[in-house]
Protein backbone atom coordinates (compact mmCIF):
# COMPACT_ATOMS: atom_id res chain seq x y z
CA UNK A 1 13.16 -30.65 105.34
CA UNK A 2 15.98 -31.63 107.96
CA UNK A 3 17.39 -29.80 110.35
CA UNK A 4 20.60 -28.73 110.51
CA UNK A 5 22.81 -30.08 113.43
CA UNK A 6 26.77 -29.67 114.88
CA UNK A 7 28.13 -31.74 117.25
CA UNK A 8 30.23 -29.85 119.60
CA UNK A 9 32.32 -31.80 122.12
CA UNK A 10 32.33 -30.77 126.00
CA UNK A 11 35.22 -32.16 128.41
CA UNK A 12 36.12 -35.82 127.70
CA UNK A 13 34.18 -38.29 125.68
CA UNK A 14 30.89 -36.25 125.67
CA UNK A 15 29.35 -34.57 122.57
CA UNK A 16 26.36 -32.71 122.30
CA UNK A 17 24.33 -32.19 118.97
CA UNK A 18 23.07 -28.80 118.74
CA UNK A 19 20.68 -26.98 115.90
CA UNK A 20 22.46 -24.10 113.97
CA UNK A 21 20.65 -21.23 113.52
CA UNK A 22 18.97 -20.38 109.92
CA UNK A 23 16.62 -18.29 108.52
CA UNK A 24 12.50 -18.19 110.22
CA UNK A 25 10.38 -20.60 108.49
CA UNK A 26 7.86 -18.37 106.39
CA UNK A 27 4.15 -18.53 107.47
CA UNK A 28 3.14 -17.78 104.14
CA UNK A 29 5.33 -20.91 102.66
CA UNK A 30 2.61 -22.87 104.53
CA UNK A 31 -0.31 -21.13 103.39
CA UNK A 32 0.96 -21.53 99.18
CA UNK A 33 1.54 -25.46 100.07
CA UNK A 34 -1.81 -25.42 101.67
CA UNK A 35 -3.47 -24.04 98.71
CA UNK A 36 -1.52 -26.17 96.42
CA UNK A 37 -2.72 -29.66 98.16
CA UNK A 38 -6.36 -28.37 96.23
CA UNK A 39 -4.76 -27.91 92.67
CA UNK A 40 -6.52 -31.37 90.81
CA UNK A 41 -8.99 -31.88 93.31
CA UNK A 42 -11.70 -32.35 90.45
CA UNK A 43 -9.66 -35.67 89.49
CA UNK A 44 -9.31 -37.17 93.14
CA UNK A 45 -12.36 -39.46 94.60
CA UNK A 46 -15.49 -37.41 96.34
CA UNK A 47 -14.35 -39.43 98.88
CA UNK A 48 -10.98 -37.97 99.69
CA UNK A 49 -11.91 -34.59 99.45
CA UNK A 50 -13.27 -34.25 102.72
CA UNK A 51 -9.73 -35.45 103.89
CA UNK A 52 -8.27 -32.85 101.90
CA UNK A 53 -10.38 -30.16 102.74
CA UNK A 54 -10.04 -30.60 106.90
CA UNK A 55 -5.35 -30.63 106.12
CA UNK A 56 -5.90 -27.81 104.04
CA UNK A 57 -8.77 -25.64 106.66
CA UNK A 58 -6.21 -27.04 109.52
CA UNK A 59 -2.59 -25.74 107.92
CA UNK A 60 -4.89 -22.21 107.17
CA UNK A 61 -5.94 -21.67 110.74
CA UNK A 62 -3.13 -22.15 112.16
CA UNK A 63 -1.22 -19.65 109.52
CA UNK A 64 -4.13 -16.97 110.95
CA UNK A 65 -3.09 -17.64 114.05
CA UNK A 66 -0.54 -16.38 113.40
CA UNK A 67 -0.91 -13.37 110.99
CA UNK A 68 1.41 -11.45 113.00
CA UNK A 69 4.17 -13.23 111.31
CA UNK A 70 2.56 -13.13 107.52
């Protein structure tokens, strides 16, 4: 996902690229992509599911950090 920029010109020759504002990004977005990294784990190498396992425990934990927001 990109952000989304205008460039606003101050006095002469300058410009400055700003955000614009937009919705909050949703905690739970993050938690259904999290979840969704484990759909066909059973067909990925043992090898890679440790891998998988620490993104997935990672992107979770930091979602309960911030359950405030969920």
């Amino acid at each position: 996902m990109s952000a989304r920029t205008c460039q606003c010109s101050i006095g002469y020759r300058r410009s400055v690229n700003y955000p614009l504002p937009g919705p909050p990004p949703n905690p739970a977005d993050a938690i259904d992509g999290a979840l969704e990294r484990l759909d066909g784990l059973e067909n990925v190498p043992l090898a890679e599911h440790v891998a998988r396992f620490d993104a997935v425990h990672a992107t979770l934990t930091e979602a309960l950090s911030s359950i405030d927001k969920v």
